[in-house]
Structure formats: structure tokens, C-alpha cells
C-alpha atoms as a PDB file:
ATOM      1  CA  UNK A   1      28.363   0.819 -15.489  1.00  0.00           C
ATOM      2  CA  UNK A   2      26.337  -1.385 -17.496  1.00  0.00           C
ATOM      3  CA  UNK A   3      22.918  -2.213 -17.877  1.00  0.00           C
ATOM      4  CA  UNK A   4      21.175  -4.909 -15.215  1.00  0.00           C
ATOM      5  CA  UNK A   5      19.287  -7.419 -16.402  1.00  0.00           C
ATOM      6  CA  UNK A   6      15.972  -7.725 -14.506  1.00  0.00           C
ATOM      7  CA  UNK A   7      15.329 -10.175 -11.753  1.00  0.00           C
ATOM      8  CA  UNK A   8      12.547 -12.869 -13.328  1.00  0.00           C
ATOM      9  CA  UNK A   9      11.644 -14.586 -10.413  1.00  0.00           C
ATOM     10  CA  UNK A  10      10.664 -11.067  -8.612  1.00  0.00           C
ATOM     11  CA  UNK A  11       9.283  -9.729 -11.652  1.00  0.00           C
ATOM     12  CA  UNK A  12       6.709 -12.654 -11.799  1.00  0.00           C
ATOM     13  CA  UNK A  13       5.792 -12.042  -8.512  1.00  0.00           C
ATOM     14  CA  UNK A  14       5.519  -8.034  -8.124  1.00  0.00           C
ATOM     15  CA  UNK A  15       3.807  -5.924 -10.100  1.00  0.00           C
ATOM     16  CA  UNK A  16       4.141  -2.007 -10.152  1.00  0.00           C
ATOM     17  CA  UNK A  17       1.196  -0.093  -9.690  1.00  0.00           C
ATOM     18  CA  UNK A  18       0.458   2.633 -11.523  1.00  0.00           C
ATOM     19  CA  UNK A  19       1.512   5.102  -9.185  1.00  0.00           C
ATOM     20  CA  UNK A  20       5.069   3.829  -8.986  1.00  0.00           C
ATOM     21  CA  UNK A  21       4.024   1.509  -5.795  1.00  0.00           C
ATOM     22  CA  UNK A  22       4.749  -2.180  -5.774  1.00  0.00           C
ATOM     23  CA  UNK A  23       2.426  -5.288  -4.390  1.00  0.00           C
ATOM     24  CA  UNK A  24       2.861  -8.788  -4.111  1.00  0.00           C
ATOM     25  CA  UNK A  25       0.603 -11.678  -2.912  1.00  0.00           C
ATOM     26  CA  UNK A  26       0.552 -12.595   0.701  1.00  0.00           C
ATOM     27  CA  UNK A  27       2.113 -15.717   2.374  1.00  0.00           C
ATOM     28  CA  UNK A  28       0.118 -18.927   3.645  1.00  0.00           C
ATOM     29  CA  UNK A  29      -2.831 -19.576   0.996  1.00  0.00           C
ATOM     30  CA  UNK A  30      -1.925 -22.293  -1.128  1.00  0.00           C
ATOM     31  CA  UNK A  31      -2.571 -25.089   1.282  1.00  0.00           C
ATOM     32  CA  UNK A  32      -4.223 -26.318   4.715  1.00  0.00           C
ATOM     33  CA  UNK A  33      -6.946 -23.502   4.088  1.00  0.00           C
ATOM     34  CA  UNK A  34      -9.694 -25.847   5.380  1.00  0.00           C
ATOM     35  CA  UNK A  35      -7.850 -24.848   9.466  1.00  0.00           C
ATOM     36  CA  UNK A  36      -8.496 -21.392   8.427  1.00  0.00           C
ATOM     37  CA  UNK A  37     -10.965 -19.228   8.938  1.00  0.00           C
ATOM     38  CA  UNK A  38     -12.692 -17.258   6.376  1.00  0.00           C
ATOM     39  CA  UNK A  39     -11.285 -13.905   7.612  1.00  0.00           C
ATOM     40  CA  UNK A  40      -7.979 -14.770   7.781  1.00  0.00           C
ATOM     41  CA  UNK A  41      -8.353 -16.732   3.987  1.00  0.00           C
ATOM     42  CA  UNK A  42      -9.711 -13.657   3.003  1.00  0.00           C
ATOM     43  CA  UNK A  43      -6.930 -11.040   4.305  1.00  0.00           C
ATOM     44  CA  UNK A  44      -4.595 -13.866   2.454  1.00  0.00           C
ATOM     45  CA  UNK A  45      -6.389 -13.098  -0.425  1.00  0.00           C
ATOM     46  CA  UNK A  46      -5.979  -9.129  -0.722  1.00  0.00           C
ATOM     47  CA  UNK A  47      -2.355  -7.747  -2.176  1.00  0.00           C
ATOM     48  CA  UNK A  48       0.139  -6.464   0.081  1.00  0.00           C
ATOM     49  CA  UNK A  49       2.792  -3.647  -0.285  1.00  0.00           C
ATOM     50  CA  UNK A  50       6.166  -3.813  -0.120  1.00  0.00           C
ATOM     51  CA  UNK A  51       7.040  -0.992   1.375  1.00  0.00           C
ATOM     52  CA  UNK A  52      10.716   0.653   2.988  1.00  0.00           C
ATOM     53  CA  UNK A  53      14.250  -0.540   2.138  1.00  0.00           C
ATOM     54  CA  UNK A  54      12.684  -3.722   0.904  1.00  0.00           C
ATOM     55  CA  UNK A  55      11.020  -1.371  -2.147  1.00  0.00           C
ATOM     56  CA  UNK A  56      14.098   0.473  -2.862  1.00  0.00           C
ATOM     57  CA  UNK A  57      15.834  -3.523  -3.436  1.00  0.00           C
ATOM     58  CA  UNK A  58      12.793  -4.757  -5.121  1.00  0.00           C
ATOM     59  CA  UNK A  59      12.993  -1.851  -7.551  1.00  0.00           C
ATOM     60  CA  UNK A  60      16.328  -2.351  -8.748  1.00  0.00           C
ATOM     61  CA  UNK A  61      15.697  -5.849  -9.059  1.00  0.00           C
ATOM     62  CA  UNK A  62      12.607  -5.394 -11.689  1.00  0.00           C
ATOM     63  CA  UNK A  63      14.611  -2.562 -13.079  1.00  0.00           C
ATOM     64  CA  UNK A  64      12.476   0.677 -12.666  1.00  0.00           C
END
């Protein structure tokens, strides 16, 4: 089978931790942020994991 060639658009937008883990910025904070609070602009703010079968797609996509 040969090679796959890596996904650009999800590599620019997940990174791989160091411990084999993957994160990705959360939804809903480029716009409108005046309507929301400063808790929930600051959970926006923190990385996310992707975590179960979503991982295992993302994965292949970036090619690890």
C-alpha cells in the first residue's frame, strides 16, 4: 500500500503533544466575544483534546 500524504488543513490545526496526545483550539472565539462572559471567553481560550475514534481518524490524517 503506499504512502499517505498528510492532511494540511488538520495538520495546521492539531498539534501532537509530546506524549502522543493531540489538541486543537476550541470553537466560538473569533467573533461576538463582547456577549460573552469572561469565563466562558476564557474556557474558549484553553486547548481541547481530541479524544476516542475521532483521535484514531485524526492520526492517520497527520500521519503518525
Amino acid at each position: 500500500m503506499p504512502k499517505l500524504k498528510t492532511h494540511k488543513g488538520t495538520a495546521k490545526r492539531i498539534k501532537l503533544t509530546s506524549t502522543g496526545k493531540l489538541t486543537r483550539r476550541r470553537a466560538f472565539g473569533g467573533h461576538m466575544l463582547a456577549k460573552k462572559s469572561k469565563s466562558r471567553k476564557r474556557n474558549i481560550n484553553t486547548p481541547a483534546a481530541v479524544t476516542g475514534s475521532m483521535a484514531k481518524n485524526v492520526k492517520r490524517a497527520i500521519g503518525v
